[in-house]
C-alpha atoms as a PDB file:
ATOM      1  CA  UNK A   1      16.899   1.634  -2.107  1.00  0.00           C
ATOM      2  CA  UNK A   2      14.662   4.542  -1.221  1.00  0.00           C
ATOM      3  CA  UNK A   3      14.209   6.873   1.805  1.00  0.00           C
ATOM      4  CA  UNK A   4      11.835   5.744   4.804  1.00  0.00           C
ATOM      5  CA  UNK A   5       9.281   8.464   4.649  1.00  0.00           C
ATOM      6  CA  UNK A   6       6.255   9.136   7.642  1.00  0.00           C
ATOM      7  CA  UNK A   7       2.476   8.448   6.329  1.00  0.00           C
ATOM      8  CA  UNK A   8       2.409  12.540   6.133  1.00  0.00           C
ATOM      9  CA  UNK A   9       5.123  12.914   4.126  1.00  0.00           C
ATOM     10  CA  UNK A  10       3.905   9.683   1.699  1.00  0.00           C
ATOM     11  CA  UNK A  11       0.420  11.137   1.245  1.00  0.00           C
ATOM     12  CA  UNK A  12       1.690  14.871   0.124  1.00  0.00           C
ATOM     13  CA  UNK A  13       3.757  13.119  -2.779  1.00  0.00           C
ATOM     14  CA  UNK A  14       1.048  10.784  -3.581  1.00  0.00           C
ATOM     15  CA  UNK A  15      -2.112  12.049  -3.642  1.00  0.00           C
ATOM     16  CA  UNK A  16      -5.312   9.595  -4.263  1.00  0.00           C
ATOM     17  CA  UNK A  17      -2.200   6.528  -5.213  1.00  0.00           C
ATOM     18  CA  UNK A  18      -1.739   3.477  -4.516  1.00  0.00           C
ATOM     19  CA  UNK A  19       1.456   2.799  -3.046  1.00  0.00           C
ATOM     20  CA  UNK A  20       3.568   0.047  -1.884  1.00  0.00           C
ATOM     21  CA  UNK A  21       5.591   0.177   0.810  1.00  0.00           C
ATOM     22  CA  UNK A  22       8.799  -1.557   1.622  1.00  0.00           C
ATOM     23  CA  UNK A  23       9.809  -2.104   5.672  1.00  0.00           C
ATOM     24  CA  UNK A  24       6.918  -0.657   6.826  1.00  0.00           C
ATOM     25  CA  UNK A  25       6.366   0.462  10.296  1.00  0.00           C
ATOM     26  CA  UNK A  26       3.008   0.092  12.192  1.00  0.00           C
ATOM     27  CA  UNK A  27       1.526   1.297  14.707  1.00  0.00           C
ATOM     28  CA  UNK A  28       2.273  -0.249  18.120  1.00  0.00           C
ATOM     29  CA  UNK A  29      -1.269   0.124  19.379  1.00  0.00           C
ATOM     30  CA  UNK A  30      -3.087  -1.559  16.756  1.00  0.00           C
ATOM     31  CA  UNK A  31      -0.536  -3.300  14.967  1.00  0.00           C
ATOM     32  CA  UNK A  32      -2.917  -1.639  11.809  1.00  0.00           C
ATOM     33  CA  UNK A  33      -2.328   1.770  10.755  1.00  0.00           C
ATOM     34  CA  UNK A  34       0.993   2.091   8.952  1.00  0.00           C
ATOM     35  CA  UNK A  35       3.240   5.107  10.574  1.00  0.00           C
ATOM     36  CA  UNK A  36       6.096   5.309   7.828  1.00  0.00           C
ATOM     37  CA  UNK A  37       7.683   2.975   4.986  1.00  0.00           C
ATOM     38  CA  UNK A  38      10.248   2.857   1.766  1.00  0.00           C
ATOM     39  CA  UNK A  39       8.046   3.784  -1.075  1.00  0.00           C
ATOM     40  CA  UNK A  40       8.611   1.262  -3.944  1.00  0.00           C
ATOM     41  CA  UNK A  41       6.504   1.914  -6.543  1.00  0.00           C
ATOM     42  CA  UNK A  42       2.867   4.016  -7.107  1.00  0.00           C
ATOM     43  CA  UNK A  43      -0.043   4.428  -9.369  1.00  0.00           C
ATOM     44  CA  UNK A  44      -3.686   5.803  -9.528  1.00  0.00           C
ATOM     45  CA  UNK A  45      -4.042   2.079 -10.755  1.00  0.00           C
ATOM     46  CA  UNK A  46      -3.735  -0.380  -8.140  1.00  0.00           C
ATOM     47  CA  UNK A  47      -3.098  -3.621 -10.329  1.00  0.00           C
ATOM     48  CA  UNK A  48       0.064  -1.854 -11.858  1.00  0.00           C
ATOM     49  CA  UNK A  49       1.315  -1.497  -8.608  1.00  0.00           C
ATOM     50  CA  UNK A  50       0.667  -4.910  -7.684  1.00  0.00           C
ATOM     51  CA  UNK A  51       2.082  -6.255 -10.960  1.00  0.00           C
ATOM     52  CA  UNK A  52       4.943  -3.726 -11.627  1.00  0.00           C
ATOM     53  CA  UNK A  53       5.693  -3.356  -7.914  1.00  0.00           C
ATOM     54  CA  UNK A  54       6.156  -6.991  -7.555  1.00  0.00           C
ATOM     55  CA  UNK A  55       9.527  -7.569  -9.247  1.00  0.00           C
ATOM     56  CA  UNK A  56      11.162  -4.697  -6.954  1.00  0.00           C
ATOM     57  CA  UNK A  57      10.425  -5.933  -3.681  1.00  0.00           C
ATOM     58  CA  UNK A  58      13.061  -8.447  -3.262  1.00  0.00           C
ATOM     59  CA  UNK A  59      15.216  -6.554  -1.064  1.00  0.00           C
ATOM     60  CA  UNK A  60      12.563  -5.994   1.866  1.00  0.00           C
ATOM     61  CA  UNK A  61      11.520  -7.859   4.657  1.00  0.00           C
ATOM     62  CA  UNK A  62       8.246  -7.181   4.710  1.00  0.00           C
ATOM     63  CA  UNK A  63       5.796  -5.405   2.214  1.00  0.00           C
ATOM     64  CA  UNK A  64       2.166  -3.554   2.204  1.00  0.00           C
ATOM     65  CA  UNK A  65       0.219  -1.613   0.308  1.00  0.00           C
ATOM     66  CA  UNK A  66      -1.485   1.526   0.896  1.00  0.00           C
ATOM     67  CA  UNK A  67      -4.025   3.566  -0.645  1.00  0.00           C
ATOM     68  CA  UNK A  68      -3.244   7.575  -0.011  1.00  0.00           C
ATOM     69  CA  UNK A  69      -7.115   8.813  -0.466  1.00  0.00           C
ATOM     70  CA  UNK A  70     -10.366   8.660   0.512  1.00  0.00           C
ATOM     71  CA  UNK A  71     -13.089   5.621  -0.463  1.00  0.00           C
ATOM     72  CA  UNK A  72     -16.294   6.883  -0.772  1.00  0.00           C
ATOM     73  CA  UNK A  73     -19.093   5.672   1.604  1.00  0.00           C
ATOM     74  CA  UNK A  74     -21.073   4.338  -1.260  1.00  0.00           C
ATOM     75  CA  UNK A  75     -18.309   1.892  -2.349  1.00  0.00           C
ATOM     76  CA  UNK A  76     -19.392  -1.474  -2.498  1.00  0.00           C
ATOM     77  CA  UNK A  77     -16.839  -4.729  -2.105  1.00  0.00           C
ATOM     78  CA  UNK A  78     -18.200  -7.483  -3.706  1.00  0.00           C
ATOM     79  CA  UNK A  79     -16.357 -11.006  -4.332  1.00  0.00           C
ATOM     80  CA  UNK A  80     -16.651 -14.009  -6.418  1.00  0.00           C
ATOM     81  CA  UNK A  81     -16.471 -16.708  -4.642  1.00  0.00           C
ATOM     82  CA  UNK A  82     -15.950 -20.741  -5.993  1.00  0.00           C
ATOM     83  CA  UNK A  83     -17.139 -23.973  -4.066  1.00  0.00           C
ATOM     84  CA  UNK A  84     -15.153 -26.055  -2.661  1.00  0.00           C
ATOM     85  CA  UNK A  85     -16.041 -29.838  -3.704  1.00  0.00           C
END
């Protein structure tokens, strides 16, 4: 099992990763912003981490995933969505 690290500490070791987090704490004002975790497993590529990362997070409670950079304001989210019959 890793070490709990703070947010700071997390981004300076991975910069611009995707990182999931085991036990993570939140904030207790928003209940939102993650404060410090167990780093499990990161990658520039966030399906790795969600694939890989997945078979090592047995021994936590609870689990999230973070992304250590910036998005750009031009980023677009777009979905596929199927109907319901």
């Amino acid at each position: 099992m890793g070490t709990l690290l703070n947010i700071g500490e997390i981004k300076k070791l991975y910069p611009d990763e995707w990182v999931l987090l085991g036990d993570p704490v939140l904030d207790t004002t928003n209940k939102i912003d993650v404060v410090s975790g167990i780093p499990i497993y990161h990658s520039k590529d966030k399906k790795e981490v969600c694939y890989i990362g997945r078979d090592k997070t047995s021994a936590f409670n609870k689990i999230t995933l973070i992304y250590t950079g910036t998005f750009s304001a031009t980023r677009k989210i777009t979905g596929v969505f199927n109907r319901i019959k």
